[in-house]
PDB file of N, CA and C in Angstrom:
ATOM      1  N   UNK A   1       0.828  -1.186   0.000  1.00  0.00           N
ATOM      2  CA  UNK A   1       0.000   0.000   0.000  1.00  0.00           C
ATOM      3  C   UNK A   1       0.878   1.258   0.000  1.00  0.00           C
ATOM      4  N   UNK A   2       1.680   1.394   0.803  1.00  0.00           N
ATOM      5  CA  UNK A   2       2.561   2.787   0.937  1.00  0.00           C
ATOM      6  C   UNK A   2       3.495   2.642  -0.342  1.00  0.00           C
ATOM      7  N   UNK A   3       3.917   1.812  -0.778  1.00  0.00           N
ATOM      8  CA  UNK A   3       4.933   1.485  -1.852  1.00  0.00           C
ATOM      9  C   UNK A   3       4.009   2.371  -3.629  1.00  0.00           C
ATOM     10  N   UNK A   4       2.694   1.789  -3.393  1.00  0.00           N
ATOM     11  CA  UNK A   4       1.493   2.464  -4.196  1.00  0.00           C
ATOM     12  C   UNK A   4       1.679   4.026  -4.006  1.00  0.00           C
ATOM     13  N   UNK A   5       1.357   4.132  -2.615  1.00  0.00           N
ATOM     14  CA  UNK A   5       1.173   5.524  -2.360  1.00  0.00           C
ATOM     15  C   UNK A   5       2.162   6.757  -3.039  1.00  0.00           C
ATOM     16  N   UNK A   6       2.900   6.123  -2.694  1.00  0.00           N
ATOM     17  CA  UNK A   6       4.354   6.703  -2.922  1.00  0.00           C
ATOM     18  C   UNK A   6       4.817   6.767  -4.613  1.00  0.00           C
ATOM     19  N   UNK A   7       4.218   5.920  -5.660  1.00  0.00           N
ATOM     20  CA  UNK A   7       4.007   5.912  -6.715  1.00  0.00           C
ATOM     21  C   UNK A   7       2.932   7.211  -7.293  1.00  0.00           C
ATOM     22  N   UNK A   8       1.713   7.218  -6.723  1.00  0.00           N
ATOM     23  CA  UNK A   8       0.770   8.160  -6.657  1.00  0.00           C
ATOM     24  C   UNK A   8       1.131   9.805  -6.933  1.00  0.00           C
ATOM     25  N   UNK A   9       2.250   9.718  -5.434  1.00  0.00           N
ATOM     26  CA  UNK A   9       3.092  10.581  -4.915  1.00  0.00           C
ATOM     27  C   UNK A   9       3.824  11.309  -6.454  1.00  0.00           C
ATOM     28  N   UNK A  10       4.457  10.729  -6.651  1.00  0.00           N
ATOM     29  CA  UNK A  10       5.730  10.658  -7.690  1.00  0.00           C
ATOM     30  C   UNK A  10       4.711  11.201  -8.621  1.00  0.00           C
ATOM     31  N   UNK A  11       3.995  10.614  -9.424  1.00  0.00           N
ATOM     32  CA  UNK A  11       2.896  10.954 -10.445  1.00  0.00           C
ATOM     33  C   UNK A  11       2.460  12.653 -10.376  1.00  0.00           C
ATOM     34  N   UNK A  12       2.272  13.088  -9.239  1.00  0.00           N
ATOM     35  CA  UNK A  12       1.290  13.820  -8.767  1.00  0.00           C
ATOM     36  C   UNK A  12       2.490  15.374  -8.573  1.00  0.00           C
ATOM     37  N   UNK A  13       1.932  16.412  -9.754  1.00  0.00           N
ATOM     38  CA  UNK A  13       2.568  17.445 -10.220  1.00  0.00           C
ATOM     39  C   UNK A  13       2.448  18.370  -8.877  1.00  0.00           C
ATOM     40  N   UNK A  14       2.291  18.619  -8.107  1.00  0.00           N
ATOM     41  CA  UNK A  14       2.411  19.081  -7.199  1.00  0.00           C
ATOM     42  C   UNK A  14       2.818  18.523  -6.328  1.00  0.00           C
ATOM     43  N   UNK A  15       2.998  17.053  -5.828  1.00  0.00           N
ATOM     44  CA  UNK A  15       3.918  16.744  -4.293  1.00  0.00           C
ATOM     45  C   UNK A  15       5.334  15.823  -4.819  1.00  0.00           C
ATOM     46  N   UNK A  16       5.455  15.684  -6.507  1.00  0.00           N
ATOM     47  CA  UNK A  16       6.624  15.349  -6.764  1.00  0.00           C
ATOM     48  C   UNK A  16       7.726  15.785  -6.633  1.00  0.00           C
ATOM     49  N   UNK A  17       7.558  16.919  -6.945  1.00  0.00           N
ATOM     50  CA  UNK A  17       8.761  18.234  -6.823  1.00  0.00           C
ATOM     51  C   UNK A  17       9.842  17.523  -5.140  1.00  0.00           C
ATOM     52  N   UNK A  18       8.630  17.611  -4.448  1.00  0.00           N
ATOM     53  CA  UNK A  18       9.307  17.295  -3.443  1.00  0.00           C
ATOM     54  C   UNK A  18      10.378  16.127  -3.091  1.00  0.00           C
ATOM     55  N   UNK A  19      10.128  14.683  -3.714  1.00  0.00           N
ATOM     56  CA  UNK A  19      10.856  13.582  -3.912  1.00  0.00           C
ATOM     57  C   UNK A  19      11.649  13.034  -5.150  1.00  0.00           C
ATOM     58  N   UNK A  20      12.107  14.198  -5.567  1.00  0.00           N
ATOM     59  CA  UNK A  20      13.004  13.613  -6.421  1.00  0.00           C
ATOM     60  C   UNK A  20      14.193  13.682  -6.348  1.00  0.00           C
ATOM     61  N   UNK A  21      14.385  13.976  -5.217  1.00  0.00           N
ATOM     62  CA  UNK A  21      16.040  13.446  -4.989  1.00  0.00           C
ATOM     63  C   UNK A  21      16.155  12.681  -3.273  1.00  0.00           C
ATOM     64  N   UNK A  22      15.213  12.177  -3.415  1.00  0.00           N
ATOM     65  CA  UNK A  22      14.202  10.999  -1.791  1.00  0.00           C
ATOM     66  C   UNK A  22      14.604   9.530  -3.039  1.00  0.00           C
ATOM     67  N   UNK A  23      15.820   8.832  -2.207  1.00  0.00           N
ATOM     68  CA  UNK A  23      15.689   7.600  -2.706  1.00  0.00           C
ATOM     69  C   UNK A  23      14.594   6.319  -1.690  1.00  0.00           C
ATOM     70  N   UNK A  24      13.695   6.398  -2.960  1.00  0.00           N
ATOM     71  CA  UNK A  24      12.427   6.045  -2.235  1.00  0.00           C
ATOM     72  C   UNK A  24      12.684   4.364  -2.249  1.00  0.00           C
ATOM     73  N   UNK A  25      13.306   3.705  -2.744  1.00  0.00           N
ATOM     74  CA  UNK A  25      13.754   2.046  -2.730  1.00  0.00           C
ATOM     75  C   UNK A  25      14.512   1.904  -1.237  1.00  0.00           C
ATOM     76  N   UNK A  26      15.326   2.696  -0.813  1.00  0.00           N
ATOM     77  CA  UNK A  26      15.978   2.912   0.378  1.00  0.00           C
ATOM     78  C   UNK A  26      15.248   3.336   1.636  1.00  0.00           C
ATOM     79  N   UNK A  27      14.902   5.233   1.722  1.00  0.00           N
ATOM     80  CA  UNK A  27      13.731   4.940   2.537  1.00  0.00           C
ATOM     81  C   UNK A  27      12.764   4.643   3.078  1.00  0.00           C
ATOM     82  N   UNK A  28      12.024   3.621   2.044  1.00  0.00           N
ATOM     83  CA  UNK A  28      10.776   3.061   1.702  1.00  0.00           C
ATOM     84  C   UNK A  28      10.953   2.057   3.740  1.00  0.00           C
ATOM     85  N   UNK A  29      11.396   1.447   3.992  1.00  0.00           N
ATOM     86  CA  UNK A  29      11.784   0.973   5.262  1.00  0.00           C
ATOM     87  C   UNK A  29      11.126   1.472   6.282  1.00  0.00           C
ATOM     88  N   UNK A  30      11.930   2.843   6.467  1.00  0.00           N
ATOM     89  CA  UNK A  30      12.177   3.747   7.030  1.00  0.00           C
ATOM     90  C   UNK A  30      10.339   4.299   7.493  1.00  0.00           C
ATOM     91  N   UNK A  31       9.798   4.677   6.342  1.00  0.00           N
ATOM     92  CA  UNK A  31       8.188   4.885   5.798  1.00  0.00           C
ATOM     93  C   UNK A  31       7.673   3.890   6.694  1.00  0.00           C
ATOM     94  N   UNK A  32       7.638   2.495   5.971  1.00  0.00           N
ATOM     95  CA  UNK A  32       6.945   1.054   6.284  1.00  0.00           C
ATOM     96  C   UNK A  32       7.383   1.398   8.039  1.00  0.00           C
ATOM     97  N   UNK A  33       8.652   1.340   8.737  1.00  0.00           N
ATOM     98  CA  UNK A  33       8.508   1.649   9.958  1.00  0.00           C
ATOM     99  C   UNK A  33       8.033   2.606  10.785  1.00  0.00           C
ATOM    100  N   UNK A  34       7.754   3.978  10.391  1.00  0.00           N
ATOM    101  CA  UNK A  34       6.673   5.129  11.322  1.00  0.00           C
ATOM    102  C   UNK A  34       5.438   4.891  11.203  1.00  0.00           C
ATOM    103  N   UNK A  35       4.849   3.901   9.688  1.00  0.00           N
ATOM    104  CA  UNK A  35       3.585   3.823  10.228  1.00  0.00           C
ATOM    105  C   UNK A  35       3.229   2.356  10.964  1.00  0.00           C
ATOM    106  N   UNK A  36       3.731   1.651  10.862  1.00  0.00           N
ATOM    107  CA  UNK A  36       3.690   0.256  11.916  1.00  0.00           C
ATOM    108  C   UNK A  36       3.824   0.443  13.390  1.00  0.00           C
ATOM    109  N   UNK A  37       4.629   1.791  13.309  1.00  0.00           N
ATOM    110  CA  UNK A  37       4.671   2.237  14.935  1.00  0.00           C
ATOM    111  C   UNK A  37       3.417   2.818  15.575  1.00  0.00           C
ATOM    112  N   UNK A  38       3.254   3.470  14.352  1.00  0.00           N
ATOM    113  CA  UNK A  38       1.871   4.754  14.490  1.00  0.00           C
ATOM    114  C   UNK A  38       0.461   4.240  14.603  1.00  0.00           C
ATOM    115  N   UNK A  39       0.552   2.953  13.554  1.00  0.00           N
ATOM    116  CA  UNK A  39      -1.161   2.444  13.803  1.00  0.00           C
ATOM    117  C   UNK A  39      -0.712   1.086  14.016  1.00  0.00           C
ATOM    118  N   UNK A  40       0.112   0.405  14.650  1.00  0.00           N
ATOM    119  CA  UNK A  40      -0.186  -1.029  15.291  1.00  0.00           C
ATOM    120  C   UNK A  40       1.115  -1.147  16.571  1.00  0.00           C
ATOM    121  N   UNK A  41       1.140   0.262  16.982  1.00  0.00           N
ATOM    122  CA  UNK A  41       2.261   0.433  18.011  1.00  0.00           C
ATOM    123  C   UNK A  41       3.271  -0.978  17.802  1.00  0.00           C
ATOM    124  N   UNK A  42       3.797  -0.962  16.744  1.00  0.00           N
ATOM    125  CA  UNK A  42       5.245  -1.984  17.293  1.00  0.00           C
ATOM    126  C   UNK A  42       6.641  -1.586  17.607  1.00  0.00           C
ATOM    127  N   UNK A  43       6.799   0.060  17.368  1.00  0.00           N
ATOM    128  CA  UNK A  43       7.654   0.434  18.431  1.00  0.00           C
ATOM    129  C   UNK A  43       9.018   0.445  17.308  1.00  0.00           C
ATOM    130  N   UNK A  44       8.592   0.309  16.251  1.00  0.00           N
ATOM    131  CA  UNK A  44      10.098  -0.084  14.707  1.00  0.00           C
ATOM    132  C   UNK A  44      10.777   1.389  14.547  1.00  0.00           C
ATOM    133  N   UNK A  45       9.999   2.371  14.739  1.00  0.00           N
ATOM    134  CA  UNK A  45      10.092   3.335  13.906  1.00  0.00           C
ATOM    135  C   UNK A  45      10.824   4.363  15.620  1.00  0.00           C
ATOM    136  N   UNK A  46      12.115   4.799  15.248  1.00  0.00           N
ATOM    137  CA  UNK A  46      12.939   6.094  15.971  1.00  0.00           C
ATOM    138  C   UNK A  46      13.498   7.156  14.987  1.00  0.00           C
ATOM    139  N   UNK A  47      12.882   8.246  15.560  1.00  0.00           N
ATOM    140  CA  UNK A  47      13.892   8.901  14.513  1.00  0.00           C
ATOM    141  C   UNK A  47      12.797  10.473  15.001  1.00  0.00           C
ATOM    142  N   UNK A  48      12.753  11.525  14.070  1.00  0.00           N
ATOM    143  CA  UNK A  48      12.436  12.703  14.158  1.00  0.00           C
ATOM    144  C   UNK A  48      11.575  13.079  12.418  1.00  0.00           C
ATOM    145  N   UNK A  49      10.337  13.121  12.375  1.00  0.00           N
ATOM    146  CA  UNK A  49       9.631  12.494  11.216  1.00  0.00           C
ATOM    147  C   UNK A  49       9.262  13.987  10.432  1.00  0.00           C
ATOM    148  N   UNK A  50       9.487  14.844  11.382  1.00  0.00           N
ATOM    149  CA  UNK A  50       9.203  16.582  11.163  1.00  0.00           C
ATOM    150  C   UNK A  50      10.379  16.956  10.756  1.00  0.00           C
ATOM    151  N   UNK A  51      11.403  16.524  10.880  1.00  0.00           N
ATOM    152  CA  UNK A  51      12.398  17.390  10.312  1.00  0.00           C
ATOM    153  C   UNK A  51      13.034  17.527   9.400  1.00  0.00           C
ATOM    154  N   UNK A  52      12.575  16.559   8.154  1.00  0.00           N
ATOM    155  CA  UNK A  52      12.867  16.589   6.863  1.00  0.00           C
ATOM    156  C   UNK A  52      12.125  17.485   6.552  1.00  0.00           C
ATOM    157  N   UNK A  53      10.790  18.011   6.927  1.00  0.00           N
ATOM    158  CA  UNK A  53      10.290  18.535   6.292  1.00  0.00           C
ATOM    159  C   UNK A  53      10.775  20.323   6.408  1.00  0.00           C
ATOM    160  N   UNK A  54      11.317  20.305   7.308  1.00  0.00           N
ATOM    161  CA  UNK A  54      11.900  21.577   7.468  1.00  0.00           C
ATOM    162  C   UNK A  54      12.515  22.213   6.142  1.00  0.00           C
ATOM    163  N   UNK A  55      13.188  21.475   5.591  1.00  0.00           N
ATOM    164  CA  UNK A  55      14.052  21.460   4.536  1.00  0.00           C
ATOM    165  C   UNK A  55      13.306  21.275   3.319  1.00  0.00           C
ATOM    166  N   UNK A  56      11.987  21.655   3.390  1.00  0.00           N
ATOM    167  CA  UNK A  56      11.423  21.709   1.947  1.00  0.00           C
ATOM    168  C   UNK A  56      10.407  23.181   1.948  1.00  0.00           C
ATOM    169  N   UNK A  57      11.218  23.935   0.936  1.00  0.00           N
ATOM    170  CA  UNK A  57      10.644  25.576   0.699  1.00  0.00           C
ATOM    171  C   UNK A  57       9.853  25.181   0.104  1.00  0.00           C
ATOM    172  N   UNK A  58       8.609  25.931   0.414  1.00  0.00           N
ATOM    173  CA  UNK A  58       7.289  26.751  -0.633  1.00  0.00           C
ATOM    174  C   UNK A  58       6.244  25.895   0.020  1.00  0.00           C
ATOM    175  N   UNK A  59       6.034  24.586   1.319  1.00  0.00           N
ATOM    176  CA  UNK A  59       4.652  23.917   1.385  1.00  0.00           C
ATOM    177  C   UNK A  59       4.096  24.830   1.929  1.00  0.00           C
ATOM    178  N   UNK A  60       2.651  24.695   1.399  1.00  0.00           N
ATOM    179  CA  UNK A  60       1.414  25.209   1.756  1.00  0.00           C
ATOM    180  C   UNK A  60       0.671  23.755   2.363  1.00  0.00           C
ATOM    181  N   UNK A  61      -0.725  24.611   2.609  1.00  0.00           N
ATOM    182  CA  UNK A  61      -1.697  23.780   2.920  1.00  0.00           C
ATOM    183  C   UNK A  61      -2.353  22.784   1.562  1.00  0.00           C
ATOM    184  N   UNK A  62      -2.055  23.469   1.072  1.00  0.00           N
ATOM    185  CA  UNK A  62      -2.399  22.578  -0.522  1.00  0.00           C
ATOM    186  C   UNK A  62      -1.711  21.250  -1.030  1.00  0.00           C
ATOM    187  N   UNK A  63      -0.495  21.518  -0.435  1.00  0.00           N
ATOM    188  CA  UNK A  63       0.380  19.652  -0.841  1.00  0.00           C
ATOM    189  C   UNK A  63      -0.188  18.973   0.601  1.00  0.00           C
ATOM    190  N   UNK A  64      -0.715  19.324   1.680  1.00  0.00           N
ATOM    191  CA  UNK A  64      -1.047  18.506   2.883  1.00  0.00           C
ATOM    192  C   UNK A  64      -1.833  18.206   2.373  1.00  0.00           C
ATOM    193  N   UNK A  65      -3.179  19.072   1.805  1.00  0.00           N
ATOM    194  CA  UNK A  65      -4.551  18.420   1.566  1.00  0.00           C
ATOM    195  C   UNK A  65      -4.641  17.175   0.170  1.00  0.00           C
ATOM    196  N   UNK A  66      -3.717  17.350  -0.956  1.00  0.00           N
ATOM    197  CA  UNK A  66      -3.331  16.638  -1.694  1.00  0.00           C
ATOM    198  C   UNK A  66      -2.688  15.385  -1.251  1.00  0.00           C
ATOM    199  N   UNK A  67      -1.689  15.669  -0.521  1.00  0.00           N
ATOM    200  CA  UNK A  67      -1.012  14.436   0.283  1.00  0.00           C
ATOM    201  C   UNK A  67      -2.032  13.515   1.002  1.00  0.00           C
ATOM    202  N   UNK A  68      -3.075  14.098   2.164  1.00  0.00           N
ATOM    203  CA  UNK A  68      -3.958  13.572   2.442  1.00  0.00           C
ATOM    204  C   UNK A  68      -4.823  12.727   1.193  1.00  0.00           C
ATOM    205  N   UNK A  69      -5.664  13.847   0.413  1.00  0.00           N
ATOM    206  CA  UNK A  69      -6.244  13.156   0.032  1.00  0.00           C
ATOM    207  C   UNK A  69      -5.705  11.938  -1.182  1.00  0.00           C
ATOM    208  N   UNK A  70      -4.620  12.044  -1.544  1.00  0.00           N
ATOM    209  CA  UNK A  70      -3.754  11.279  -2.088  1.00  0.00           C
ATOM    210  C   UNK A  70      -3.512   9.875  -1.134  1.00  0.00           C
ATOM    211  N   UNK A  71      -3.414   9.650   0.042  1.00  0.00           N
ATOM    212  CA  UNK A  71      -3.181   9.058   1.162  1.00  0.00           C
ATOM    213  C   UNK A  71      -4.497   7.780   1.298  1.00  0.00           C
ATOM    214  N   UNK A  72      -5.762   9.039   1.653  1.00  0.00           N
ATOM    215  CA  UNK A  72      -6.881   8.128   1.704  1.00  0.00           C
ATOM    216  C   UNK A  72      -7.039   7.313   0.625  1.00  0.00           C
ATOM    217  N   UNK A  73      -7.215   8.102  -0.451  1.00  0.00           N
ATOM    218  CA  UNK A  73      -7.707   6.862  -2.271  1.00  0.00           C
ATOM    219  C   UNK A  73      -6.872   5.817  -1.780  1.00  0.00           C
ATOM    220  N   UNK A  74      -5.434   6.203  -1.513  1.00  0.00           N
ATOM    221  CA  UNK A  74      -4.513   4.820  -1.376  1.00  0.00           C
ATOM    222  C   UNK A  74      -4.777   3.874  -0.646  1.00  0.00           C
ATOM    223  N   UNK A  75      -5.257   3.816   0.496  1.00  0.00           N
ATOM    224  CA  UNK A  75      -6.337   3.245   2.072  1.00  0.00           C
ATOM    225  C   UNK A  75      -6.668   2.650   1.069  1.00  0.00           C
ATOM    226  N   UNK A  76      -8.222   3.382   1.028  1.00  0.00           N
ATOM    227  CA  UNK A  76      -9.388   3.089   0.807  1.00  0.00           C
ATOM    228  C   UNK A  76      -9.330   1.840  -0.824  1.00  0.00           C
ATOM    229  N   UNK A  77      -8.350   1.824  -2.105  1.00  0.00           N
ATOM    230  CA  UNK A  77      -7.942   1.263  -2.667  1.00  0.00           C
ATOM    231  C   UNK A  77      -7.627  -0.515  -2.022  1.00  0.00           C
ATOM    232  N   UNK A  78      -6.463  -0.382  -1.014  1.00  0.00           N
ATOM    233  CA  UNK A  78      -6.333  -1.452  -0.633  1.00  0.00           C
ATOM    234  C   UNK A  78      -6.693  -1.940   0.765  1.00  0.00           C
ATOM    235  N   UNK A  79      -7.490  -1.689   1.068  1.00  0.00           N
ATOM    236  CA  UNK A  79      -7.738  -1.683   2.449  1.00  0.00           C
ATOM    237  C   UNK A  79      -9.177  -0.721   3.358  1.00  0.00           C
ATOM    238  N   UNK A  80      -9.732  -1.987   4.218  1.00  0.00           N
ATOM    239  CA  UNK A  80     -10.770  -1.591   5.026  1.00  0.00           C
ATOM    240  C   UNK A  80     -10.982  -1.828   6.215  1.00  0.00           C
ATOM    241  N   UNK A  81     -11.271  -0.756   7.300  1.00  0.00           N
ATOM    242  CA  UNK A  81     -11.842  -1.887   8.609  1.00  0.00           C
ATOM    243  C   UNK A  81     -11.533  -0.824   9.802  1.00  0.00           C
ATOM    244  N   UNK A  82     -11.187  -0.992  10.891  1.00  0.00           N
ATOM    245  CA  UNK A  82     -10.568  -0.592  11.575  1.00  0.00           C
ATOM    246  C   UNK A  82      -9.130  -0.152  11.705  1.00  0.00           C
ATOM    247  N   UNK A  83      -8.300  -1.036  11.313  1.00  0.00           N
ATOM    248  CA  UNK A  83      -7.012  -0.627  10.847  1.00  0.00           C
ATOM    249  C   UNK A  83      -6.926   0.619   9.888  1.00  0.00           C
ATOM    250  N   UNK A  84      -7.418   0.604   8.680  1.00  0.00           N
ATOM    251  CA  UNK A  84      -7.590   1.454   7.697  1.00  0.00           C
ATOM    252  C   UNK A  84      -7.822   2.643   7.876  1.00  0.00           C
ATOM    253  N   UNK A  85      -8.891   2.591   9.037  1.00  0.00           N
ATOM    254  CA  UNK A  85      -9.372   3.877   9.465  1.00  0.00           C
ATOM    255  C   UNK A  85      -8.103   4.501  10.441  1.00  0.00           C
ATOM    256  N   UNK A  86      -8.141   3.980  11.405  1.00  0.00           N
ATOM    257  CA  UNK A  86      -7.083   4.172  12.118  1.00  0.00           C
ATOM    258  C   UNK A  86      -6.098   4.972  11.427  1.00  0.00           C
ATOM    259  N   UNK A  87      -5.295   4.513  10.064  1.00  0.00           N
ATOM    260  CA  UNK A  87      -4.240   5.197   9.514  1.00  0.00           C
ATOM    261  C   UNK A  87      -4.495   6.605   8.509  1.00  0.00           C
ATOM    262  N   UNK A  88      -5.956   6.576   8.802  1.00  0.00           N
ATOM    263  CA  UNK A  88      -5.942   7.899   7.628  1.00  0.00           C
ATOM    264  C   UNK A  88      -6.333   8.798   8.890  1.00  0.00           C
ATOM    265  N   UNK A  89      -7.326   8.201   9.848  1.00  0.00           N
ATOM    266  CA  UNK A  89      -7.319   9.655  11.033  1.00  0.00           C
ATOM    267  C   UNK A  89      -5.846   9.964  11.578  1.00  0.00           C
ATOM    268  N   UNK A  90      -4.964   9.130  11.840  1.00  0.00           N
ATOM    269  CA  UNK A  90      -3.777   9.696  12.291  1.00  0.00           C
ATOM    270  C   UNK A  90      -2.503  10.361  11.018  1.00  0.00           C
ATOM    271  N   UNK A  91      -3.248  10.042   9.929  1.00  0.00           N
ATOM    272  CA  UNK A  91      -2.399  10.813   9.178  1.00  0.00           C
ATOM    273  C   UNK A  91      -2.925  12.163   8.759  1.00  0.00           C
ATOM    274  N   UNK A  92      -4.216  12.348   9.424  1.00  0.00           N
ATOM    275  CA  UNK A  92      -4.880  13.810   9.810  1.00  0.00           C
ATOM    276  C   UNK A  92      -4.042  14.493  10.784  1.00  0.00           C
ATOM    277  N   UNK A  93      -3.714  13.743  11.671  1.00  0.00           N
ATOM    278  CA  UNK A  93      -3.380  14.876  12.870  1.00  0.00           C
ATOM    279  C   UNK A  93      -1.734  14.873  12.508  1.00  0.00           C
ATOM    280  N   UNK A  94      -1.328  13.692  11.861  1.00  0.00           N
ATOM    281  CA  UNK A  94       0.290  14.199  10.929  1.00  0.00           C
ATOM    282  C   UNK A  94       0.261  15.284  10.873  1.00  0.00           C
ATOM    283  N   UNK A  95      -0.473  15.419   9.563  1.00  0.00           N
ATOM    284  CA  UNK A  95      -0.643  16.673   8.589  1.00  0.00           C
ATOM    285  C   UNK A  95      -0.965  17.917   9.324  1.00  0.00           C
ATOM    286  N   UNK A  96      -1.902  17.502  10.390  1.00  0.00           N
ATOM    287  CA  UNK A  96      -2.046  19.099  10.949  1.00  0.00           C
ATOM    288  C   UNK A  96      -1.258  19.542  11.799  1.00  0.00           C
ATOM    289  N   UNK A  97      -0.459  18.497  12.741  1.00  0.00           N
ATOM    290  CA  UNK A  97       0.548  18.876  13.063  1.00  0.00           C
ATOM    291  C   UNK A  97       2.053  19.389  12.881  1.00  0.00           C
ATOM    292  N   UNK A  98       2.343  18.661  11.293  1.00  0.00           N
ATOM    293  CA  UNK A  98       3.127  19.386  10.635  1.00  0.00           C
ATOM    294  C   UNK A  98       3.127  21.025  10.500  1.00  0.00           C
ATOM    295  N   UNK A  99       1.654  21.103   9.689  1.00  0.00           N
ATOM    296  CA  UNK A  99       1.654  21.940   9.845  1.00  0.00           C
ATOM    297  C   UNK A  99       1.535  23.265  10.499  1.00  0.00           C
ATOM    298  N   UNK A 100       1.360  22.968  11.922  1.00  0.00           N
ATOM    299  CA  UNK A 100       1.297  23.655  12.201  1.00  0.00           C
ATOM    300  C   UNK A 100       2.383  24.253  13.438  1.00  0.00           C
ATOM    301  N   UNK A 101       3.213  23.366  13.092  1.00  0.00           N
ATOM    302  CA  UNK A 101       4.900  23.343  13.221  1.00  0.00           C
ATOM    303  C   UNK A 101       5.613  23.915  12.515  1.00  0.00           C
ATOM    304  N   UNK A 102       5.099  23.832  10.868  1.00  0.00           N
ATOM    305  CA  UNK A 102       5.636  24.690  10.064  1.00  0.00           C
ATOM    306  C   UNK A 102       5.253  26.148   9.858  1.00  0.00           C
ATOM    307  N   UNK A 103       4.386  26.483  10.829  1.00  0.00           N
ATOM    308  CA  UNK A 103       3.385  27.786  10.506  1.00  0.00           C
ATOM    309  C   UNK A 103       2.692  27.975   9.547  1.00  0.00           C
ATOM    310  N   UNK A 104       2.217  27.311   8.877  1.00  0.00           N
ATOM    311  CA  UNK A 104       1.424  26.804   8.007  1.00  0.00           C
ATOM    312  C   UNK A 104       0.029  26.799   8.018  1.00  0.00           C
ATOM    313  N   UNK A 105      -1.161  27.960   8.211  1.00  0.00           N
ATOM    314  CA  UNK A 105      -2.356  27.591   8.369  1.00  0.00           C
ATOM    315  C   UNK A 105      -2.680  26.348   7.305  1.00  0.00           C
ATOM    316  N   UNK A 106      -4.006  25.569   7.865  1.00  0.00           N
ATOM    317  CA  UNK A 106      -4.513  24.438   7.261  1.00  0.00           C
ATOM    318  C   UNK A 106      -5.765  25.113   6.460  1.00  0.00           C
ATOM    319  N   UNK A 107      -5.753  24.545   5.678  1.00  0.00           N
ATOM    320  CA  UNK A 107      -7.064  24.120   4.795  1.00  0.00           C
ATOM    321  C   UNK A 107      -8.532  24.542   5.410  1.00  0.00           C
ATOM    322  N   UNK A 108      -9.341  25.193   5.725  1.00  0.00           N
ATOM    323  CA  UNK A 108     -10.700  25.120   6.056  1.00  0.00           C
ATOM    324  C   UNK A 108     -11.907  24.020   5.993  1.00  0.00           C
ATOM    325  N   UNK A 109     -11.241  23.421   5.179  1.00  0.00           N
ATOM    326  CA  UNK A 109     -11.990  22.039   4.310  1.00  0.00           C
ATOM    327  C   UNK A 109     -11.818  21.007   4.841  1.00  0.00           C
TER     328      UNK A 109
END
């Protein structure tokens, strides 16, 4: 599913910009471990998940809401239930917490 996502990602003229120089075969791991931590607590994933993003000029609220909704199709594509849900509400409060780390008002929507 994230391996998809992340394809999506790449495709997608507005949040590509951002990964093209993200060797995604390598960190792909890295990915697969923050969210295994995040929605089935196994504890894989250490590290600091905000601070790459520091290092990327120009996000708005517009690549979060894209990212999101880019995120869910990907869910909702392969996957249903409780689990499923689980990973798209906490990749809500990701996103809003990013942003709002980054000073970044959110979306109204």
């Amino acid at each position: 599913m994230l391996t998809d996502f992340y394809v999506r990602v790449e495709r997608d003229a507005l949040l590509a910009p951002y990964f093209i120089t993200v060797d995604m075969p390598a960190h792909m791991p890295r990915i697969v471990d923050f969210w295994s931590t995040m929605v089935f607590h196994t504890g894989r994933y250490s590290g600091n998940a905000f601070k790459p993003h520091l290092s990327m000029p120009g996000l708005t609220a517009a690549h979060f809401t894209r990212w999101l909704h880019t995120l869910e199709l990907t869910v909702n594509a392969h996957a249903s239930g409780p689990a499923a849900e689980h990973m798209k509400a906490l990749a809500h409060r990701v996103a809003l917490n990013m942003q709002m780390r980054l000073g970044i008002e959110p979306d109204a929507s």
